[in-house]
N, C-alpha and C. Protein backbone atom coordinates (compact mmCIF):
# COMPACT_ATOMS: atom_id res chain seq x y z
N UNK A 1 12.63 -19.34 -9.26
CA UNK A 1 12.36 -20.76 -9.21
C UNK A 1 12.26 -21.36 -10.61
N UNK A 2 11.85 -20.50 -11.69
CA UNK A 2 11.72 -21.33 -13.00
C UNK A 2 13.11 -21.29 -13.30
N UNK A 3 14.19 -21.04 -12.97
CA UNK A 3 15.67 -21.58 -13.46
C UNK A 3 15.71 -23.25 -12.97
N UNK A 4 15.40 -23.46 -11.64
CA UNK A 4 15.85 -24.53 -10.86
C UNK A 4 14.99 -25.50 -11.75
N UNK A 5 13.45 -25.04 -11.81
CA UNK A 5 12.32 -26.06 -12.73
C UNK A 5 12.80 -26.37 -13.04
N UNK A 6 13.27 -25.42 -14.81
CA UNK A 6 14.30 -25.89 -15.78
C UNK A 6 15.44 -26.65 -15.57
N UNK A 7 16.08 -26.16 -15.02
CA UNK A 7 17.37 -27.28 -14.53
C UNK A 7 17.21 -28.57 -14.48
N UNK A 8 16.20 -28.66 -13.49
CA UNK A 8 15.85 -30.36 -12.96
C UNK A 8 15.10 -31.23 -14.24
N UNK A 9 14.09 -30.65 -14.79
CA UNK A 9 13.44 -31.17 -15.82
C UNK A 9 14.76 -31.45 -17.26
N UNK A 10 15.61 -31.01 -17.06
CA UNK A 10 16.89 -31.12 -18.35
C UNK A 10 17.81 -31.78 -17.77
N UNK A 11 17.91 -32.44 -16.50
CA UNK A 11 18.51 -33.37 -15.72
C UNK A 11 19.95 -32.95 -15.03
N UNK A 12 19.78 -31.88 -15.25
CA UNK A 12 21.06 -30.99 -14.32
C UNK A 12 21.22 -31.59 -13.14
N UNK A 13 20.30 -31.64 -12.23
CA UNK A 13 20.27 -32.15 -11.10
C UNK A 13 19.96 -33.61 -10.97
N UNK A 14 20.06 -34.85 -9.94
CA UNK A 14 19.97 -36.31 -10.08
C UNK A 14 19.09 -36.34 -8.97
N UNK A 15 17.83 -36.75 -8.74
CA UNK A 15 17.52 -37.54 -7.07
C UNK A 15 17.62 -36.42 -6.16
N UNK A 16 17.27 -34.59 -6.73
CA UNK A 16 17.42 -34.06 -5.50
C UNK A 16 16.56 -34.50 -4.00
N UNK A 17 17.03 -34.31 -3.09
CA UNK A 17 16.25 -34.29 -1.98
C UNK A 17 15.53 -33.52 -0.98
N UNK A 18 15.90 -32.01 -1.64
CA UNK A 18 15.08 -30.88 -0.84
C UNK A 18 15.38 -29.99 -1.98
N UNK A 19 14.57 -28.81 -2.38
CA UNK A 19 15.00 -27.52 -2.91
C UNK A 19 14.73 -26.39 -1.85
N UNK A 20 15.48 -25.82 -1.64
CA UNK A 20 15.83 -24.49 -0.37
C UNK A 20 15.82 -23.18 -1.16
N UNK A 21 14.96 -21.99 -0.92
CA UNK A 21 15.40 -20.64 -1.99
C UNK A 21 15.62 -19.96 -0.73
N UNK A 22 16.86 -19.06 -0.90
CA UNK A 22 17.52 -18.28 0.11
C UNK A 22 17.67 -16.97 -0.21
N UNK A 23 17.10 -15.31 0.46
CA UNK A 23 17.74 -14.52 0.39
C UNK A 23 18.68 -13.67 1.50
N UNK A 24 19.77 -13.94 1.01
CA UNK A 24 20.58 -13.46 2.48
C UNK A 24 20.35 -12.55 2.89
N UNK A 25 20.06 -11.06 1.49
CA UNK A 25 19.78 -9.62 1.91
C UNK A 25 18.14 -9.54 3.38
N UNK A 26 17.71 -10.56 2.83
CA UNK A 26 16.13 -10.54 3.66
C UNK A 26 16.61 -11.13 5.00
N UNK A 27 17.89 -12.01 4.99
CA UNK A 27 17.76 -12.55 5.99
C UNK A 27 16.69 -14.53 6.38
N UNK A 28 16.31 -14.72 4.90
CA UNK A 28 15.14 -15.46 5.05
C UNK A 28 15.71 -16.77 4.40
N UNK A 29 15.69 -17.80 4.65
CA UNK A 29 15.61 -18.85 3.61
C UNK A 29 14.01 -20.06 3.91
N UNK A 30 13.66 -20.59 3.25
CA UNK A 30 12.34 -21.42 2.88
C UNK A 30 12.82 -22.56 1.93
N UNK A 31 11.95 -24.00 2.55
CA UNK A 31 12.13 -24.64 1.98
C UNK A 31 10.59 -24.70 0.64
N UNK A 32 11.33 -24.86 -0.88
CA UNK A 32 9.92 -24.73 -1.71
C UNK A 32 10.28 -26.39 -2.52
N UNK A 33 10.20 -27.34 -1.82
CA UNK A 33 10.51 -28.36 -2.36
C UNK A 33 8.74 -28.88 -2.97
N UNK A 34 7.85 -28.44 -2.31
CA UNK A 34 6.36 -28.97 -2.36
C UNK A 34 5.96 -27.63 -4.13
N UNK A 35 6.49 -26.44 -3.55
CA UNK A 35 6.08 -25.70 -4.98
C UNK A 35 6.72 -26.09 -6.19
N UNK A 36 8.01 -27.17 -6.12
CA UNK A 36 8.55 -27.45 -7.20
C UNK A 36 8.13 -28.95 -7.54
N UNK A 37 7.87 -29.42 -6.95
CA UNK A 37 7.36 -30.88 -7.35
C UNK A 37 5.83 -30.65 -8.00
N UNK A 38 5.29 -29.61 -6.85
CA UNK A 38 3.97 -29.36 -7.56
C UNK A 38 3.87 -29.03 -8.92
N UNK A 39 5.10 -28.06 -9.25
CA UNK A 39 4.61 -27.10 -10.78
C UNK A 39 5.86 -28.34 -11.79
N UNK A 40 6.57 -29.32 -11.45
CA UNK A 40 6.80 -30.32 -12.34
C UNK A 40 6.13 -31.18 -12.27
N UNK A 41 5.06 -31.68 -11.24
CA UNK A 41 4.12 -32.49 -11.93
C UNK A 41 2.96 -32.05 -13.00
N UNK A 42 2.90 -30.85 -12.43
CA UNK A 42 1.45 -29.68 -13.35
C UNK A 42 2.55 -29.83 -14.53
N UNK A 43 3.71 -29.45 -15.11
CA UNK A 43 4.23 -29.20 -16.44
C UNK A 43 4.17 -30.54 -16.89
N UNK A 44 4.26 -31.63 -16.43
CA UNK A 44 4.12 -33.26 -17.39
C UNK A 44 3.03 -33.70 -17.80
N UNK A 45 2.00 -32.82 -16.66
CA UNK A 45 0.48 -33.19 -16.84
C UNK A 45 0.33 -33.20 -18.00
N UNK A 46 0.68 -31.18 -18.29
CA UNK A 46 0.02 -30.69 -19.62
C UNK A 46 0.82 -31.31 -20.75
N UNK A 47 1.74 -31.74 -20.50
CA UNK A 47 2.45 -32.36 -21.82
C UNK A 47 1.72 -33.38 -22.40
N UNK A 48 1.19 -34.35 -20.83
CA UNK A 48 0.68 -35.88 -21.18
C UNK A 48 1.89 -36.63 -21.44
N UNK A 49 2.93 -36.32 -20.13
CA UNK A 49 4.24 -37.12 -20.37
C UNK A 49 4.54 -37.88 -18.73
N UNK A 50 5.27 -37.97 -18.32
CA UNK A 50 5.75 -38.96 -17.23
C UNK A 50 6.76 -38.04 -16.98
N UNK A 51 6.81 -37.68 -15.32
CA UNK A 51 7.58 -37.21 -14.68
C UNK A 51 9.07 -37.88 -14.83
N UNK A 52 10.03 -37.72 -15.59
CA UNK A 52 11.76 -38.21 -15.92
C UNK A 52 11.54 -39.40 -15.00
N UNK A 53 12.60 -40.09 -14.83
CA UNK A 53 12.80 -41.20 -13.55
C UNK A 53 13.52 -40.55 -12.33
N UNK A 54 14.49 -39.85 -12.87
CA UNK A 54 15.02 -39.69 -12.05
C UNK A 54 15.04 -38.19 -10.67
N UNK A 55 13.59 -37.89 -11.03
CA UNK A 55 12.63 -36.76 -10.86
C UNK A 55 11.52 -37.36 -9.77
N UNK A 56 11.05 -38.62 -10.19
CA UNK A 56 10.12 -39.54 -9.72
C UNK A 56 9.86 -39.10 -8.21
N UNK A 57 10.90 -39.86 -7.48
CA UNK A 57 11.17 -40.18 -5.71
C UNK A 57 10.96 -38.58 -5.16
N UNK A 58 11.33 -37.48 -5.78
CA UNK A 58 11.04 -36.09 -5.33
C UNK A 58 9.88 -35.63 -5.90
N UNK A 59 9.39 -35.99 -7.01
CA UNK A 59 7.47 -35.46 -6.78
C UNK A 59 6.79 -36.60 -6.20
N UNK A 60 7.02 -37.80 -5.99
CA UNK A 60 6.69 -38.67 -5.04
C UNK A 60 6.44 -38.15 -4.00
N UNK A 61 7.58 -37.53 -3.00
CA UNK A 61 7.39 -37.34 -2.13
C UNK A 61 6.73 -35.88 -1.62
N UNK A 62 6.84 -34.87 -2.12
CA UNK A 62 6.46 -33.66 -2.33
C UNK A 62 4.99 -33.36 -2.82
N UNK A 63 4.82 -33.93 -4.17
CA UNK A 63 3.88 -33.47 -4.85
C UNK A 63 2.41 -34.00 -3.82
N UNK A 64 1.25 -32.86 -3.79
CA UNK A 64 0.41 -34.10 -3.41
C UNK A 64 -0.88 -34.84 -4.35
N UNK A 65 -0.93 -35.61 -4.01
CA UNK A 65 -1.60 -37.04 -4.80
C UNK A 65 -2.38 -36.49 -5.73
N UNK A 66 -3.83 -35.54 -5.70
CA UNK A 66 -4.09 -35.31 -6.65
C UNK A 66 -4.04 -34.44 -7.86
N UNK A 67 -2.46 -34.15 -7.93
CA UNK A 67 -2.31 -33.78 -9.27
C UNK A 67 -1.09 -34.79 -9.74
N UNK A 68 -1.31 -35.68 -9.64
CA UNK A 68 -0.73 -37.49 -9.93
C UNK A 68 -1.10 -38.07 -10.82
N UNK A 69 -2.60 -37.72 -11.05
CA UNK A 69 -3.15 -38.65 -11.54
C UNK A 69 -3.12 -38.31 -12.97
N UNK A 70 -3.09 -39.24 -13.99
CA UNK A 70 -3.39 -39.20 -14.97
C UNK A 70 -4.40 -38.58 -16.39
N UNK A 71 -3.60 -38.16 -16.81
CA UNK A 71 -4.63 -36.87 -17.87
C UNK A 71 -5.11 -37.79 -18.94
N UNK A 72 -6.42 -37.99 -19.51
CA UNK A 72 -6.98 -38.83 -20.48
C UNK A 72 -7.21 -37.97 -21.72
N UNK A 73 -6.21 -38.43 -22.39
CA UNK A 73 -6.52 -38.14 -23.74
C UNK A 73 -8.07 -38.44 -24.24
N UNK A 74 -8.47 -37.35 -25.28
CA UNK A 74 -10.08 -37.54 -25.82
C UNK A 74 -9.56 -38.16 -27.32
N UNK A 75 -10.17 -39.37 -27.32
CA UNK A 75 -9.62 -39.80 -28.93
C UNK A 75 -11.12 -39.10 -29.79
């Protein structure tokens, strides 16, 4: 999953709308669209940056609310 992170956060991808991880050998596929919105909103947190734009509408919808909120800088 940290390839796809990467990917999306460097804008490889536009407005995805689901992320799916599949192993055929297992037989299994899962949707981890909630673990990837989650761990790109946790990586902007710690930056103290803003989720890209075009990233937005998919931790919007995925991520949940309270790790949204805003990190306060200590002046």
């Amino acid at each position: 999953m940290e390839i796809v992170i990467q990917d999306l956060l460097a804008g490889e991808y536009r407005q995805p709308s689901r992320v799916v991880a599949f192993n055929p050998a297992e037989r299994w596929s899962e949707d981890v669209s909630e673990d990837i919105a989650r761990e790109i909103q946790r990586r902007c947190n710690l930056q103290l940056s803003d989720v890209p734009s075009y990233l937005q509408e998919f931790v919007d919808r995925y991520s949940p609310q309270d790790l949204q909120q805003f990190s306060l800088r200590l002046v």
